[in-house]
PDB file of N, CA and C in Angstrom:
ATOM      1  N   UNK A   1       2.806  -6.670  27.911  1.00  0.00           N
ATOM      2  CA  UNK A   1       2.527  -6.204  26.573  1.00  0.00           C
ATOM      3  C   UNK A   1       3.760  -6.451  25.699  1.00  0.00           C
ATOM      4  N   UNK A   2       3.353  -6.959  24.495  1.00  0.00           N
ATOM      5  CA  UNK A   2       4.525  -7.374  23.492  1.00  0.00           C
ATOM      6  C   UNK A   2       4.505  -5.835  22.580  1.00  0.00           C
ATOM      7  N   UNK A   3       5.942  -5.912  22.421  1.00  0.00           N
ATOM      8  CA  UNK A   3       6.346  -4.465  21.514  1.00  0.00           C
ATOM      9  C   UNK A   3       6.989  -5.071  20.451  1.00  0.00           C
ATOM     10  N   UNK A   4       6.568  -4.670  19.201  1.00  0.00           N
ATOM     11  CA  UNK A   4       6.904  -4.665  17.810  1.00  0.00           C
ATOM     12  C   UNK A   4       8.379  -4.286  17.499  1.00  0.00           C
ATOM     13  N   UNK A   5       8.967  -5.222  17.249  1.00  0.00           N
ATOM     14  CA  UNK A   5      10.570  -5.191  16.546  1.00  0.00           C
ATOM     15  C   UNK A   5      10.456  -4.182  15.496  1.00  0.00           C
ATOM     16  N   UNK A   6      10.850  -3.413  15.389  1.00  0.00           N
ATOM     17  CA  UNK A   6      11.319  -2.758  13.974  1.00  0.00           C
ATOM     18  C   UNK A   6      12.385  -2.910  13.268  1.00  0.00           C
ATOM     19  N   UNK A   7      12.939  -3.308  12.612  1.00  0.00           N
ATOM     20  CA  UNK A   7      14.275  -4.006  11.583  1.00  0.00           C
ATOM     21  C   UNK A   7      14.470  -2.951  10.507  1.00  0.00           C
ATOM     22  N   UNK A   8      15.849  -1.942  10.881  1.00  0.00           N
ATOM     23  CA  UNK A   8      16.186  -1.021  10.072  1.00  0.00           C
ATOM     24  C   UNK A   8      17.301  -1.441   9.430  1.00  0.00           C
ATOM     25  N   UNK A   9      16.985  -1.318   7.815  1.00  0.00           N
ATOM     26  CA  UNK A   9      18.276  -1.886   6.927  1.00  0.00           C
ATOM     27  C   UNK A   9      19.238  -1.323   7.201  1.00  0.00           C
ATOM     28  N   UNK A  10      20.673  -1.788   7.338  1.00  0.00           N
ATOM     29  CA  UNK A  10      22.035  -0.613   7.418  1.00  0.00           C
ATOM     30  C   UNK A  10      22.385  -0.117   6.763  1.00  0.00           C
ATOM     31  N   UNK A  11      21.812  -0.739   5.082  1.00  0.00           N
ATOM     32  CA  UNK A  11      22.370   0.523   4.193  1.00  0.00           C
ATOM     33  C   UNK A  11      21.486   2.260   4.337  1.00  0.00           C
ATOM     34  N   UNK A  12      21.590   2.892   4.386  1.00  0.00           N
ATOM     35  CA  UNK A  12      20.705   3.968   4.720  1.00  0.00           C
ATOM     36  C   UNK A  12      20.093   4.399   3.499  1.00  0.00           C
ATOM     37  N   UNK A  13      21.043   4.056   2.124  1.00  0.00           N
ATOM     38  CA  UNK A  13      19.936   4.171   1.023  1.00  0.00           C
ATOM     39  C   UNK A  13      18.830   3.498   0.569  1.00  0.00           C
ATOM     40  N   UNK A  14      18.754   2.330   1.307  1.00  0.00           N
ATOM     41  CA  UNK A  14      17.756   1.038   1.362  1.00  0.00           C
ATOM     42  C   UNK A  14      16.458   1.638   2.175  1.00  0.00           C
ATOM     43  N   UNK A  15      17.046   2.657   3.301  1.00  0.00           N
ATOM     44  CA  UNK A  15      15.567   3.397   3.951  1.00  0.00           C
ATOM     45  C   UNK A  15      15.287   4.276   3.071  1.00  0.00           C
ATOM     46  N   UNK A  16      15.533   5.447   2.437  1.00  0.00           N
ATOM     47  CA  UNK A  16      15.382   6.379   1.643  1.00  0.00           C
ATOM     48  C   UNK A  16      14.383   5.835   0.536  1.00  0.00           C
ATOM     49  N   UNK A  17      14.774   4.745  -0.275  1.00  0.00           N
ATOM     50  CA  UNK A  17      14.710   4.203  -1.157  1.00  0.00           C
ATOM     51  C   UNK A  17      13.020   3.290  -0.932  1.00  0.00           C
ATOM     52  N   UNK A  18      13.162   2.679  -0.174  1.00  0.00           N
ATOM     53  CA  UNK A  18      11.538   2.362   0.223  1.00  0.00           C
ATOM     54  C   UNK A  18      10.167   2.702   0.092  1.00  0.00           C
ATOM     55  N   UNK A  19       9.658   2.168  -0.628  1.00  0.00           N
ATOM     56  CA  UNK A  19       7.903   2.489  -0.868  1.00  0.00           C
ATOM     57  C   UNK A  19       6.921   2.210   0.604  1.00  0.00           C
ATOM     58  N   UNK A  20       6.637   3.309   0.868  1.00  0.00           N
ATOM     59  CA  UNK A  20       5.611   2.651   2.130  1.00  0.00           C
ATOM     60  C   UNK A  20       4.754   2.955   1.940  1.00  0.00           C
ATOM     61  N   UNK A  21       3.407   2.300   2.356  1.00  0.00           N
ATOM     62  CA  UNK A  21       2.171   2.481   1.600  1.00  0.00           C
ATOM     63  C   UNK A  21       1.325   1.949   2.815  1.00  0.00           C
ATOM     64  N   UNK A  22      -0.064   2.343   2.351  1.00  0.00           N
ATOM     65  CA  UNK A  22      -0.841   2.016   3.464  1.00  0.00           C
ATOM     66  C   UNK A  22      -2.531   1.579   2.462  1.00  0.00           C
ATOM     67  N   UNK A  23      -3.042   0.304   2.757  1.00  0.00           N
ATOM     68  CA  UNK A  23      -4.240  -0.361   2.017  1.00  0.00           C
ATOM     69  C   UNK A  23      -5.311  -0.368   2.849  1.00  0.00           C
ATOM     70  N   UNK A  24      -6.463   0.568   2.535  1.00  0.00           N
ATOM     71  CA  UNK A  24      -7.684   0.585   3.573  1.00  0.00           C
ATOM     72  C   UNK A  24      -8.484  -0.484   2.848  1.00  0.00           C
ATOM     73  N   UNK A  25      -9.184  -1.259   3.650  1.00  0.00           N
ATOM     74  CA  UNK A  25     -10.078  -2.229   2.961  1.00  0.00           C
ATOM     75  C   UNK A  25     -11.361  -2.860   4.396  1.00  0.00           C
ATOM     76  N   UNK A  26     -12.027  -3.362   3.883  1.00  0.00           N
ATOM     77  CA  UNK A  26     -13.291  -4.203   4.429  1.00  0.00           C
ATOM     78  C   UNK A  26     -13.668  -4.964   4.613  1.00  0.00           C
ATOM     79  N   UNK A  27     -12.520  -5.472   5.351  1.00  0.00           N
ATOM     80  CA  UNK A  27     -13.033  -7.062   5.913  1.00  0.00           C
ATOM     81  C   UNK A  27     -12.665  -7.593   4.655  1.00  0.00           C
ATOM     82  N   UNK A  28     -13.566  -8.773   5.117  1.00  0.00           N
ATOM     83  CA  UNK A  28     -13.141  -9.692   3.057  1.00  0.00           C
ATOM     84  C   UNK A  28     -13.967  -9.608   2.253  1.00  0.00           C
ATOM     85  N   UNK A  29     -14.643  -8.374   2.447  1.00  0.00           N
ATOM     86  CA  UNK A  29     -15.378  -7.685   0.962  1.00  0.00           C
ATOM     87  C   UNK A  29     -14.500  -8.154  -0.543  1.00  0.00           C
ATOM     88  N   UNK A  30     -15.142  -8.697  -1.030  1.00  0.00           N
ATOM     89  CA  UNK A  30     -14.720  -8.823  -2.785  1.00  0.00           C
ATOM     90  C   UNK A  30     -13.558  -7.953  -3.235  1.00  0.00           C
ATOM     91  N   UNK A  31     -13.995  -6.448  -2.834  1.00  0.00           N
ATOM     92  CA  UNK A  31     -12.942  -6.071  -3.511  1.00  0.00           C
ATOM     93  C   UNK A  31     -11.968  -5.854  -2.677  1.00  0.00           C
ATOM     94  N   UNK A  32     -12.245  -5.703  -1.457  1.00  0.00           N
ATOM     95  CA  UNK A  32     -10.747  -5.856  -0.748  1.00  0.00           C
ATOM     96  C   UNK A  32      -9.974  -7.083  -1.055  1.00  0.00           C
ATOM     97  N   UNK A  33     -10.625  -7.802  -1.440  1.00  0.00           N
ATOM     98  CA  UNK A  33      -9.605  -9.038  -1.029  1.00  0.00           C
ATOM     99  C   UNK A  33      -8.770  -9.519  -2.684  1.00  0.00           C
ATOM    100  N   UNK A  34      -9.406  -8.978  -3.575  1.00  0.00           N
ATOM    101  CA  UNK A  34      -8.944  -8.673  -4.832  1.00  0.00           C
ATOM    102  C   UNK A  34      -7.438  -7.294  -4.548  1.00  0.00           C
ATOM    103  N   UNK A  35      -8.108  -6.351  -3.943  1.00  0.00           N
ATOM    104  CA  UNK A  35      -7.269  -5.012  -3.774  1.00  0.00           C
ATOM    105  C   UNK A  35      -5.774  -5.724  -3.415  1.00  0.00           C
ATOM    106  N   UNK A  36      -6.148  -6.482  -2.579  1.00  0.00           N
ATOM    107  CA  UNK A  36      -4.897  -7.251  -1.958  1.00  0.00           C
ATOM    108  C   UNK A  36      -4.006  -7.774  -2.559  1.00  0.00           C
ATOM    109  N   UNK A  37      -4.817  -8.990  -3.556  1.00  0.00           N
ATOM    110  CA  UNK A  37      -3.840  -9.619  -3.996  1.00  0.00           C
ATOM    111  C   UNK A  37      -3.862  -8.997  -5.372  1.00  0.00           C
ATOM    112  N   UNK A  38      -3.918  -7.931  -5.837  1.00  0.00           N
ATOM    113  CA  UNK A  38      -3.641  -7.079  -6.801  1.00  0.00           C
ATOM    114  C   UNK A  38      -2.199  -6.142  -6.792  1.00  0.00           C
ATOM    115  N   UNK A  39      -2.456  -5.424  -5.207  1.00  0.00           N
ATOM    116  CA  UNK A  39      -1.355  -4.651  -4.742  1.00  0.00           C
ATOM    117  C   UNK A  39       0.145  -6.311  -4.401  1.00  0.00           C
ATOM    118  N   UNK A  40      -0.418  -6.987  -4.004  1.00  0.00           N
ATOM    119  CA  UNK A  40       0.697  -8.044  -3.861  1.00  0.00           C
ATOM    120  C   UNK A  40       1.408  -8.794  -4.955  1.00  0.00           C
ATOM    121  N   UNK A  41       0.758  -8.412  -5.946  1.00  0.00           N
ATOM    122  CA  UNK A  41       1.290  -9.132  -7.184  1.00  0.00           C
ATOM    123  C   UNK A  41       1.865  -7.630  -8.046  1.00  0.00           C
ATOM    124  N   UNK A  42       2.002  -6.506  -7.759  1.00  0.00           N
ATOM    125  CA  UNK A  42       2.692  -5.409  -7.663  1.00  0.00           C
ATOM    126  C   UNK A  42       3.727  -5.302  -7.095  1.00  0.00           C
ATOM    127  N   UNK A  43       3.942  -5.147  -5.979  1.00  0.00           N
ATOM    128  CA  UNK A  43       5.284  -5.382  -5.559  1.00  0.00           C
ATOM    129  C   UNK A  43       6.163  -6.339  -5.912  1.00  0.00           C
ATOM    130  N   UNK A  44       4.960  -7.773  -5.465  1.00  0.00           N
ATOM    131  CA  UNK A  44       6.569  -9.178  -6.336  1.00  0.00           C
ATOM    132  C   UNK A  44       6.792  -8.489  -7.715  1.00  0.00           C
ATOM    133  N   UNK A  45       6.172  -7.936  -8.335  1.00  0.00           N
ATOM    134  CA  UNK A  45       6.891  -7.876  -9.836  1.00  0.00           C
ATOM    135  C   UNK A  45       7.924  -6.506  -9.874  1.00  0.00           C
ATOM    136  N   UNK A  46       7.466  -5.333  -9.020  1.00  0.00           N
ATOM    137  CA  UNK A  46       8.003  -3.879  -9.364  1.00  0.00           C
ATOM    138  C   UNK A  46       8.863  -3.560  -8.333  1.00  0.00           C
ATOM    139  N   UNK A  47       8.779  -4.088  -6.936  1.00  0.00           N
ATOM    140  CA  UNK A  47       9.216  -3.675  -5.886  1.00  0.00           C
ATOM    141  C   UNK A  47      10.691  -4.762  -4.866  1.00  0.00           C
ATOM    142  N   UNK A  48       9.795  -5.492  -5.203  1.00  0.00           N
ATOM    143  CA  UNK A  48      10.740  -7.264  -4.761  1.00  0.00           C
ATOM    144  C   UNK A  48      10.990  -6.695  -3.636  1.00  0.00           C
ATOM    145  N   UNK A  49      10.061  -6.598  -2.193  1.00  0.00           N
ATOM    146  CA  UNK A  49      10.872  -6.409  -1.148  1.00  0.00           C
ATOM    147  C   UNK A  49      10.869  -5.294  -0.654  1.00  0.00           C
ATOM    148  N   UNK A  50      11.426  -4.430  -1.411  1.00  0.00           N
ATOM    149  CA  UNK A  50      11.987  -2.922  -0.639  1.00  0.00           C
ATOM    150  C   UNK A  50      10.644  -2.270  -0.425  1.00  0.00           C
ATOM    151  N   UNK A  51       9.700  -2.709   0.330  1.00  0.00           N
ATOM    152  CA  UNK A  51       8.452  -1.788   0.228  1.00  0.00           C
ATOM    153  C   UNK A  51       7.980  -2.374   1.618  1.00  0.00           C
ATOM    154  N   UNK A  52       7.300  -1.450   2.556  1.00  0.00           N
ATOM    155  CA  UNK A  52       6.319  -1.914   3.816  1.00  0.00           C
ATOM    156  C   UNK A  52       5.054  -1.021   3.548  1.00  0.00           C
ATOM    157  N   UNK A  53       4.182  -2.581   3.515  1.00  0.00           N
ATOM    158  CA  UNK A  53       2.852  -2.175   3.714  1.00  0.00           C
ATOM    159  C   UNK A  53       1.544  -2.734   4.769  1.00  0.00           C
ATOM    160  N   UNK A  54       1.038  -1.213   4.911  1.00  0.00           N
ATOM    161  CA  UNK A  54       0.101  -1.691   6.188  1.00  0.00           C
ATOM    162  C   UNK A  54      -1.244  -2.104   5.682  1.00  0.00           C
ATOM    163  N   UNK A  55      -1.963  -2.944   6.171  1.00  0.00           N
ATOM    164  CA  UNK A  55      -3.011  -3.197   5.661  1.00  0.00           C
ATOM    165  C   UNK A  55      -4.525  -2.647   6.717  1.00  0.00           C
ATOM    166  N   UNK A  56      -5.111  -1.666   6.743  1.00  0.00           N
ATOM    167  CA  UNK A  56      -5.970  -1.689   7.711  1.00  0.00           C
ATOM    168  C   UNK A  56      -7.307  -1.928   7.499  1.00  0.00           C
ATOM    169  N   UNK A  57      -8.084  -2.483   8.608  1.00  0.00           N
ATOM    170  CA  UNK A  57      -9.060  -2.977   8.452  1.00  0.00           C
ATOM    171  C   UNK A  57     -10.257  -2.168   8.761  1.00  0.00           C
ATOM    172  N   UNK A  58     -10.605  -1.507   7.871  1.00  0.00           N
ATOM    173  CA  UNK A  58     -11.904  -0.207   8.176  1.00  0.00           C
ATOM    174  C   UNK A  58     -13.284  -0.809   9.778  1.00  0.00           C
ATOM    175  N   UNK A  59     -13.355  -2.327   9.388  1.00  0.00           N
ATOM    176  CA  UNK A  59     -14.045  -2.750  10.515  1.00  0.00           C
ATOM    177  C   UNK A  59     -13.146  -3.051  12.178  1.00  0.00           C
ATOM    178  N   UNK A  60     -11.979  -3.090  11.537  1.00  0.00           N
ATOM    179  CA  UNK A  60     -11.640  -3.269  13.015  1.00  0.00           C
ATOM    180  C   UNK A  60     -11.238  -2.042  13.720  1.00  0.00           C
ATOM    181  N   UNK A  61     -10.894  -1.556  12.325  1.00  0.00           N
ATOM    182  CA  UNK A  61     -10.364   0.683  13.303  1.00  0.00           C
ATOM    183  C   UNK A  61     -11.117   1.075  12.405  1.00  0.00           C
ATOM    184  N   UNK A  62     -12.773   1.310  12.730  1.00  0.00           N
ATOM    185  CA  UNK A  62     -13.139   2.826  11.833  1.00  0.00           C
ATOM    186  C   UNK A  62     -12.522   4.239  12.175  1.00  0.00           C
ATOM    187  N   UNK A  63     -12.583   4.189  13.680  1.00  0.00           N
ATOM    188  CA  UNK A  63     -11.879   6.088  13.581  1.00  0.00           C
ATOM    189  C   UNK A  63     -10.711   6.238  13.142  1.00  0.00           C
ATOM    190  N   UNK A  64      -9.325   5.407  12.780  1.00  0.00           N
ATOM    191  CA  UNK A  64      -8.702   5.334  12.309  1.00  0.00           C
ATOM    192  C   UNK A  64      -8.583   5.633  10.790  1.00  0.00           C
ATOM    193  N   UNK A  65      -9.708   5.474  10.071  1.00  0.00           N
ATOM    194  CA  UNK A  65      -9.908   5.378   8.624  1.00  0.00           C
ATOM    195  C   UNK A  65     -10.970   7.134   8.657  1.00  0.00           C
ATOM    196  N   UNK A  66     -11.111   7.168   9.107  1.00  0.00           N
ATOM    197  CA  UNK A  66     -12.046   8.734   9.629  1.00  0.00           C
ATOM    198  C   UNK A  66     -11.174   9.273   9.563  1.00  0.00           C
ATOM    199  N   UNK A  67      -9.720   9.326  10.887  1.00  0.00           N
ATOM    200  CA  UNK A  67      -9.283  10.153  10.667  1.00  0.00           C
ATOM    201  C   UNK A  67      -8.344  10.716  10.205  1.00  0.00           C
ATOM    202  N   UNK A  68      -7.741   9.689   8.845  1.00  0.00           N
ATOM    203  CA  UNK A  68      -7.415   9.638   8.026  1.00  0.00           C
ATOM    204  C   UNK A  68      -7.747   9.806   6.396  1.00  0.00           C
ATOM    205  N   UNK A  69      -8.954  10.101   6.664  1.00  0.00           N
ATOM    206  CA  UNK A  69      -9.956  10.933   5.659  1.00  0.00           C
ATOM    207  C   UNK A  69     -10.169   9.609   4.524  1.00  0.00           C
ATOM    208  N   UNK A  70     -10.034   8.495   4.700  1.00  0.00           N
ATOM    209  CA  UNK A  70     -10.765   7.735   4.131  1.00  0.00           C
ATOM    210  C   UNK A  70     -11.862   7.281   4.240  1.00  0.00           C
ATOM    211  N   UNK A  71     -12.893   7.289   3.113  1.00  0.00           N
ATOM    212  CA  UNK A  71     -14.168   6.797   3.368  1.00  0.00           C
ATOM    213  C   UNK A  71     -14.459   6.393   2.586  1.00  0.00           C
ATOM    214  N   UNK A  72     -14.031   5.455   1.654  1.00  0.00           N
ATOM    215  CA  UNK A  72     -14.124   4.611   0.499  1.00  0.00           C
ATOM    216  C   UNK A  72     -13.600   3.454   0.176  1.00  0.00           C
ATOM    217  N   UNK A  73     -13.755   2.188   0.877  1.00  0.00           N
ATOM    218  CA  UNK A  73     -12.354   1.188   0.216  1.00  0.00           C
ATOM    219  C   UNK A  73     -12.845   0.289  -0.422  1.00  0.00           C
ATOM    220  N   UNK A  74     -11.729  -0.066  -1.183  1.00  0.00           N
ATOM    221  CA  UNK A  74     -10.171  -0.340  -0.562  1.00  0.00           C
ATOM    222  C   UNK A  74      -9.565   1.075  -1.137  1.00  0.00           C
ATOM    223  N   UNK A  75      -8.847   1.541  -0.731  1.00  0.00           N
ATOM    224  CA  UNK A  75      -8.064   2.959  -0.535  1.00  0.00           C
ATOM    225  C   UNK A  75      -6.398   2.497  -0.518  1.00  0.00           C
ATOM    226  N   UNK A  76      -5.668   2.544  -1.292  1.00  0.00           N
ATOM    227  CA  UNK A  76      -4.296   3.045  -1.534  1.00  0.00           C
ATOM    228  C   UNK A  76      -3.427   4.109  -1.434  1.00  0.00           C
ATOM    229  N   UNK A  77      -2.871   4.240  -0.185  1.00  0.00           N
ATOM    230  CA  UNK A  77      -2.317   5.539  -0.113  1.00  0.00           C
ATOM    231  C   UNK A  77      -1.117   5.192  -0.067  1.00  0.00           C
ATOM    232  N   UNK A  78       0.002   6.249  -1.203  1.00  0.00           N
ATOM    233  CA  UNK A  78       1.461   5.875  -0.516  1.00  0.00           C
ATOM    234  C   UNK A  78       2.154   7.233  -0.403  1.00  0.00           C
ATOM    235  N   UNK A  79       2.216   6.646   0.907  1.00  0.00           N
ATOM    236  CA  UNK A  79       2.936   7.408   2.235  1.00  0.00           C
ATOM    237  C   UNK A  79       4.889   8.129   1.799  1.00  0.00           C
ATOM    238  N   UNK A  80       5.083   7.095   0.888  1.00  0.00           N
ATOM    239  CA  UNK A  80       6.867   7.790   0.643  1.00  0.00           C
ATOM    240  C   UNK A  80       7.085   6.723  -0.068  1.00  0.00           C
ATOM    241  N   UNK A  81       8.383   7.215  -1.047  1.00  0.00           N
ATOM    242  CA  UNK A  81       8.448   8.832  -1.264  1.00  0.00           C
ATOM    243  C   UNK A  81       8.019   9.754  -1.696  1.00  0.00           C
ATOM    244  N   UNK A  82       7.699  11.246  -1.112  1.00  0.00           N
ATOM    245  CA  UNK A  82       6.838  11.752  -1.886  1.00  0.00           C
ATOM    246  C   UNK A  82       6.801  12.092  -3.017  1.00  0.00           C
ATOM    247  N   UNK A  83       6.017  12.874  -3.604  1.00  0.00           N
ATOM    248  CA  UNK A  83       4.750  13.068  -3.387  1.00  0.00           C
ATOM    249  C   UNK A  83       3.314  11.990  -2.599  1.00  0.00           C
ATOM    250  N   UNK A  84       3.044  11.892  -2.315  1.00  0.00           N
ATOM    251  CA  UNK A  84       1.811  11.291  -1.808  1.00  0.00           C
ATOM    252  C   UNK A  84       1.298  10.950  -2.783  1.00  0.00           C
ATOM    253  N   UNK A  85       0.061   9.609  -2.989  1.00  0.00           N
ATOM    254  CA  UNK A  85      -0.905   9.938  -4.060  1.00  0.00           C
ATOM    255  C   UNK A  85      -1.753   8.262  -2.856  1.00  0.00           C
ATOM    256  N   UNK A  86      -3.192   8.779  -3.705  1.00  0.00           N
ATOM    257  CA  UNK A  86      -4.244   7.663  -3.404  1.00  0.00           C
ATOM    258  C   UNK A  86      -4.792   7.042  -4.770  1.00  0.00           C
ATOM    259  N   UNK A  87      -5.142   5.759  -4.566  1.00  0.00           N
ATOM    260  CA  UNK A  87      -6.126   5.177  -5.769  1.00  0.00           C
ATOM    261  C   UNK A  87      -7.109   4.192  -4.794  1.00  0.00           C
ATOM    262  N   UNK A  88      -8.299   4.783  -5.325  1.00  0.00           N
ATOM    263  CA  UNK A  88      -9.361   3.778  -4.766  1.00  0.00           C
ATOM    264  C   UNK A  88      -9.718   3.111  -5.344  1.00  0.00           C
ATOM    265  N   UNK A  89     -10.644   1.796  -5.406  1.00  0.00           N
ATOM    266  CA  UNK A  89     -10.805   0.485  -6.507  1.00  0.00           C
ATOM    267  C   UNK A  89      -9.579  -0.603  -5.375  1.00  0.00           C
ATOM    268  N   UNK A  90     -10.300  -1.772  -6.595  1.00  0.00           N
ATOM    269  CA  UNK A  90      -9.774  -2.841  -6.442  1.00  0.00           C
ATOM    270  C   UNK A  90      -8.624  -3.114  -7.159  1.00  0.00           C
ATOM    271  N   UNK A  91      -7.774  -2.154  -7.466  1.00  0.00           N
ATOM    272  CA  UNK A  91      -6.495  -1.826  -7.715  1.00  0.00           C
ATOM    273  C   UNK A  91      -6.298  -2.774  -9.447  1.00  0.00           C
ATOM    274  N   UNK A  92      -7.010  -2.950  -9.664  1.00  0.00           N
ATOM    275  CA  UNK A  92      -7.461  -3.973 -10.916  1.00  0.00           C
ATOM    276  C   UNK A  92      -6.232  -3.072 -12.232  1.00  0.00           C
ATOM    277  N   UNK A  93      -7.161  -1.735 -12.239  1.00  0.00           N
ATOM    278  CA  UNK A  93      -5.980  -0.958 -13.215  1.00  0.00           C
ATOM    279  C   UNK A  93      -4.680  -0.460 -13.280  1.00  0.00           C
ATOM    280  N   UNK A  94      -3.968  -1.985 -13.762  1.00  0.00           N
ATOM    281  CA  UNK A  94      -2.546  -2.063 -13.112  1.00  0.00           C
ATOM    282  C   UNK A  94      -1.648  -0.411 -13.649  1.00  0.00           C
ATOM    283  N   UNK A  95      -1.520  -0.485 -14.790  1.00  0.00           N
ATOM    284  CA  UNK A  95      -0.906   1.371 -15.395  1.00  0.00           C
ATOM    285  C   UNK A  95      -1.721   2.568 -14.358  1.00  0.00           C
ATOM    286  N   UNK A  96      -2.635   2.200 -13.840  1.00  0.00           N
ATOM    287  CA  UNK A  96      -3.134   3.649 -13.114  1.00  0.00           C
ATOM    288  C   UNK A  96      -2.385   3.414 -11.700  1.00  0.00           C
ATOM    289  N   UNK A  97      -2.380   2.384 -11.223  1.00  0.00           N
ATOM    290  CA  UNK A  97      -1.402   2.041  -9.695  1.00  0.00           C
ATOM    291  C   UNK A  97       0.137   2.568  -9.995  1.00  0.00           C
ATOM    292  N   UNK A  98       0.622   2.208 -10.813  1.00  0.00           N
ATOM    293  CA  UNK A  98       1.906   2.022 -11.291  1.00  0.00           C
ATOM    294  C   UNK A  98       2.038   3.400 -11.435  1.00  0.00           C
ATOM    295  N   UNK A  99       1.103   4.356 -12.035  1.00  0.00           N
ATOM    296  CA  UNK A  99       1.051   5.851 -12.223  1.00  0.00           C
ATOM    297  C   UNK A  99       1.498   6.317 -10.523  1.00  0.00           C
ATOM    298  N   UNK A 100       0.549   5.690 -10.056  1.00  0.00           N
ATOM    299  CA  UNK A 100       0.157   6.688  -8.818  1.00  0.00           C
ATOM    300  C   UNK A 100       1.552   6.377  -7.338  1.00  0.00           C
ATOM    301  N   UNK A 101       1.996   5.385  -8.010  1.00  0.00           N
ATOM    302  CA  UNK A 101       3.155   4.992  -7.077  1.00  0.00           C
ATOM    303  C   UNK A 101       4.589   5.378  -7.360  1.00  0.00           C
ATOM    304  N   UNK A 102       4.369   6.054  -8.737  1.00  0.00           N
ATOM    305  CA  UNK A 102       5.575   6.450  -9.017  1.00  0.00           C
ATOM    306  C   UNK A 102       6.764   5.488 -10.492  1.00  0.00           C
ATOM    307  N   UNK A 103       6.063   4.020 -10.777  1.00  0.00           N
ATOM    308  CA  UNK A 103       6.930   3.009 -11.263  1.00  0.00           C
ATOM    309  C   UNK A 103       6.455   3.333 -13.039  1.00  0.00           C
ATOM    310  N   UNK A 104       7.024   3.197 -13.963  1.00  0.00           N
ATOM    311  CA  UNK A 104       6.923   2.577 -14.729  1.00  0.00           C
ATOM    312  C   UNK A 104       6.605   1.264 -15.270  1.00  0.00           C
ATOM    313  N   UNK A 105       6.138   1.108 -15.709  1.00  0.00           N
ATOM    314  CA  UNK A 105       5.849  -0.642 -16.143  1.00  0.00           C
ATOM    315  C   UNK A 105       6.931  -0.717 -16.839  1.00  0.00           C
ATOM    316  N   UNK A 106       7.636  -2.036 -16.835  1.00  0.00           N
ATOM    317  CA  UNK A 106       8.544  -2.606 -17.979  1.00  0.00           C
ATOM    318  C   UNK A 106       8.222  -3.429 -18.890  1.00  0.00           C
ATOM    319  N   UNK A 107       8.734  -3.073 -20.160  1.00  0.00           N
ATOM    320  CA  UNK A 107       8.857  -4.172 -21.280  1.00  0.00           C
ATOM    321  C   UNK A 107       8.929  -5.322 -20.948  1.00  0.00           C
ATOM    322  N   UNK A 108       8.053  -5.932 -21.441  1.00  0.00           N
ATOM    323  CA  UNK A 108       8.732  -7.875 -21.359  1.00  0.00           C
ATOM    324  C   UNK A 108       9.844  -8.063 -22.282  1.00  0.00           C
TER     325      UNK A 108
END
């Protein structure tokens, strides 16, 4: 059995500092696959990097998404720092993500 490297930055404010988030979605349902490259074109612009995100696949782990009290996707949850928050949708409404993650949008 292969075990997953984990790669911890050495600055320790670089862990603190990290968005981790977790994307429930459906296979390549429409809007998952929008959700995706919605949340991915979020980070390149707000995050550059300092962020790990999991992507799970409601068909390949349903009890996973059960028991995690999702039952709607694509589902956005971020995990830290807290507060917590969720947005469901196809993440389309970029100011309501940006709300719920904590960022401001910037001026061009």
């Amino acid at each position: 059995m292969r075990r997953k490297q984990i790669v911890q930055p050495s600055d320790p404010a670089a862990v603190a500092a990290m968005m981790v988030m977790r994307l429930y979605v459906a296979g390549g349902a429409p809007n998952s696959v929008q959700a995706i490259a919605n949340l991915e074109a979020i980070c390149r612009q707000y995050l550059r990097g300092n962020y790990q995100l999991e992507i799970v696949d409601v068909f390949e782990q349903p009890l996973r998404a059960l028991a995690d009290g999702v039952i709607v996707t694509p589902s956005l949850v971020k995990l830290s720092p807290l507060p917590t928050a969720q947005v469901v949708g196809n993440l389309s409404d970029k100011s309501k993500v940006l709300f719920a993650l904590g960022l401001e949008e910037k001026s061009p």
